[in-house]
Protein backbone atom coordinates (compact mmCIF):
# COMPACT_ATOMS: atom_id res chain seq x y z
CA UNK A 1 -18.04 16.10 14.98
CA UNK A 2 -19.50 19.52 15.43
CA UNK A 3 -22.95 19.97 15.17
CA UNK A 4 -23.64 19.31 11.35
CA UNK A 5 -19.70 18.99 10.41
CA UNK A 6 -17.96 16.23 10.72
CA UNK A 7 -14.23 17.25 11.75
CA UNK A 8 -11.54 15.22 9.03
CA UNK A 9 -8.20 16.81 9.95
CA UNK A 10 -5.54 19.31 9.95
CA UNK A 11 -5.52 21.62 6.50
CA UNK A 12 -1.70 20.69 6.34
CA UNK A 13 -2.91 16.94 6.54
CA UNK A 14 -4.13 17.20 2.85
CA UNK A 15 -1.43 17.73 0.11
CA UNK A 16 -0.83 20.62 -1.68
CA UNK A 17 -3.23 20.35 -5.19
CA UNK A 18 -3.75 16.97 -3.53
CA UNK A 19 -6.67 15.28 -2.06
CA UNK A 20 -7.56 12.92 1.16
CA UNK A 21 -10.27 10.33 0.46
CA UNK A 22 -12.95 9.74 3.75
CA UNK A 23 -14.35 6.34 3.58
CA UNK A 24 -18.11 6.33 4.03
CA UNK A 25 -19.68 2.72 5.51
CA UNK A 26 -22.53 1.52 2.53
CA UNK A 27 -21.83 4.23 -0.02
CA UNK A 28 -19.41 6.20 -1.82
CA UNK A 29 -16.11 7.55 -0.41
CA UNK A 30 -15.38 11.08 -0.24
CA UNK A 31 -12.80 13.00 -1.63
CA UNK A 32 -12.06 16.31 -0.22
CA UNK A 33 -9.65 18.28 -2.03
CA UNK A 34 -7.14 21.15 -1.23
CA UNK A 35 -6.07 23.47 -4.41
CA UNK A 36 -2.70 25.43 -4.52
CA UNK A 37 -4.61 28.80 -3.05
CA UNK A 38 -5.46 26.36 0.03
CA UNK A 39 -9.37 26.27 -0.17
CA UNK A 40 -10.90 23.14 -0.01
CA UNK A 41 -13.54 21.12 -1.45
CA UNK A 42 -15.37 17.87 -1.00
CA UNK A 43 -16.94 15.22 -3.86
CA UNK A 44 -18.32 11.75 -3.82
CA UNK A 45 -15.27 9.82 -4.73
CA UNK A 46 -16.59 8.97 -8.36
CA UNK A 47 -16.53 10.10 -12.04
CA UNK A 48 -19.36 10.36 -13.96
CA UNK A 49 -17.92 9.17 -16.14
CA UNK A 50 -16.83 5.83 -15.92
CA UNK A 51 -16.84 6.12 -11.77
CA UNK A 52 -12.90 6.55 -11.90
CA UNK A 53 -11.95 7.71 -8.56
CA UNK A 54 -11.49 11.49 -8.11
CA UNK A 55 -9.42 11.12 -5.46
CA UNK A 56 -6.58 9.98 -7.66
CA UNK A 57 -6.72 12.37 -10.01
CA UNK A 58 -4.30 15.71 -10.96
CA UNK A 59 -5.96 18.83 -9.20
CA UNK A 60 -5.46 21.44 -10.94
CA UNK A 61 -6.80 25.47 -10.67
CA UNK A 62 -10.41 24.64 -9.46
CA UNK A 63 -10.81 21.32 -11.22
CA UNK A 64 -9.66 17.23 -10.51
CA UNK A 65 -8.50 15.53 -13.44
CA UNK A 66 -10.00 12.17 -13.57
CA UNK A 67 -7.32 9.55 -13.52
CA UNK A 68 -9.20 6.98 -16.22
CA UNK A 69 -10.35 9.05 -18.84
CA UNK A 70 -8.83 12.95 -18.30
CA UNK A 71 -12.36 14.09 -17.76
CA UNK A 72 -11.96 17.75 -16.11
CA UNK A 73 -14.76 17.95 -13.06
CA UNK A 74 -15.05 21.33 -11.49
CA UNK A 75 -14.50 21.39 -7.55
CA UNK A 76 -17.45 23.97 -6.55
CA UNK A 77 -19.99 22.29 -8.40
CA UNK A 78 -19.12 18.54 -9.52
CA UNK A 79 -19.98 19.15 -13.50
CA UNK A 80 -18.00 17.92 -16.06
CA UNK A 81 -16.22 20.75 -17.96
CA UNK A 82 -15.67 21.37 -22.01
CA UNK A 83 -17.91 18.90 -23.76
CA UNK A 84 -18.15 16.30 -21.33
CA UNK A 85 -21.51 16.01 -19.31
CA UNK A 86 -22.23 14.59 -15.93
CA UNK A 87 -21.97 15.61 -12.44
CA UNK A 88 -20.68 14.73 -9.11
CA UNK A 89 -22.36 14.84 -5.76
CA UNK A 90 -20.83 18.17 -3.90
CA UNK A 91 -20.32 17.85 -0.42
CA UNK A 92 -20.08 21.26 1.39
CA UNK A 93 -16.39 21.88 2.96
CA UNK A 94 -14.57 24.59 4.99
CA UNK A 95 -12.04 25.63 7.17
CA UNK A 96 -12.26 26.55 10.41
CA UNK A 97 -9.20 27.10 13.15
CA UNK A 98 -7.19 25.21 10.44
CA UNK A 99 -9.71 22.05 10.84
CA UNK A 100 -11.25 20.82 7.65
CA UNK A 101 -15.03 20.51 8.64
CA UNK A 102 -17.47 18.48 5.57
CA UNK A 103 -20.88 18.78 5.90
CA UNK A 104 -22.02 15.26 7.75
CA UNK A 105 -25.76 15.54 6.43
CA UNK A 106 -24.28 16.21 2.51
CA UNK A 107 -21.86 13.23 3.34
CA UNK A 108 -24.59 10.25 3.74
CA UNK A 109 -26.77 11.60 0.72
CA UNK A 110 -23.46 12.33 -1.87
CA UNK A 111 -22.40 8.25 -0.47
CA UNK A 112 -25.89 6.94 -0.89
């Protein structure tokens, strides 16, 4: 950990338009997501939806795909996109030194 960010790994650890899930004691995983320009960003592990798991969905652009019902959920800010409505906890995420830091404060509330 550093200061407020909790250190999760190597960039090149996460897949390409792929995701790596962070398991959060008494709440909601974590999904943090790379995209195919190589920024990253970091959800509660749940749909609005129906609570599918993000982490297992298609990333694609700036968006996950959710795996149960093809609900589109935008990275940056967790809302559902086209007619769907809901939203996502955001956790903040960056890169630093090629270490993907998530915010550990953001972490416990998105989980809770």
């Amino acid at each position: 950990m550093i200061g407020d960010w909790l250190d999760i790994g190597w960039l090149d650890e996460i897949p390409l338009r792929g995701s790596r899930t962070i398991e959060v004691e008494g709440g909601d995983d974590v999904a943090v997501f790379r995209t195919g320009d190589n920024r990253v960003f970091a959800l509660a592990d749940r749909c609005p939806h129906k609570h599918g798991r993000l982490s297992q969905g298609i990333v694609h652009g700036n968006a996950v795909a959710c795996p149960l019902h093809n609900w589109k959920i935008a990275l940056a800010t967790g809302e559902a996109q086209g007619a769907d409505t809901g939203c996502t906890p955001v956790v903040p995420a960056k890169v630093s030194g090629g270490r993907v830091l998530i915010c550990r404060a953001s972490t416990l509330k998105a989980a809770a």
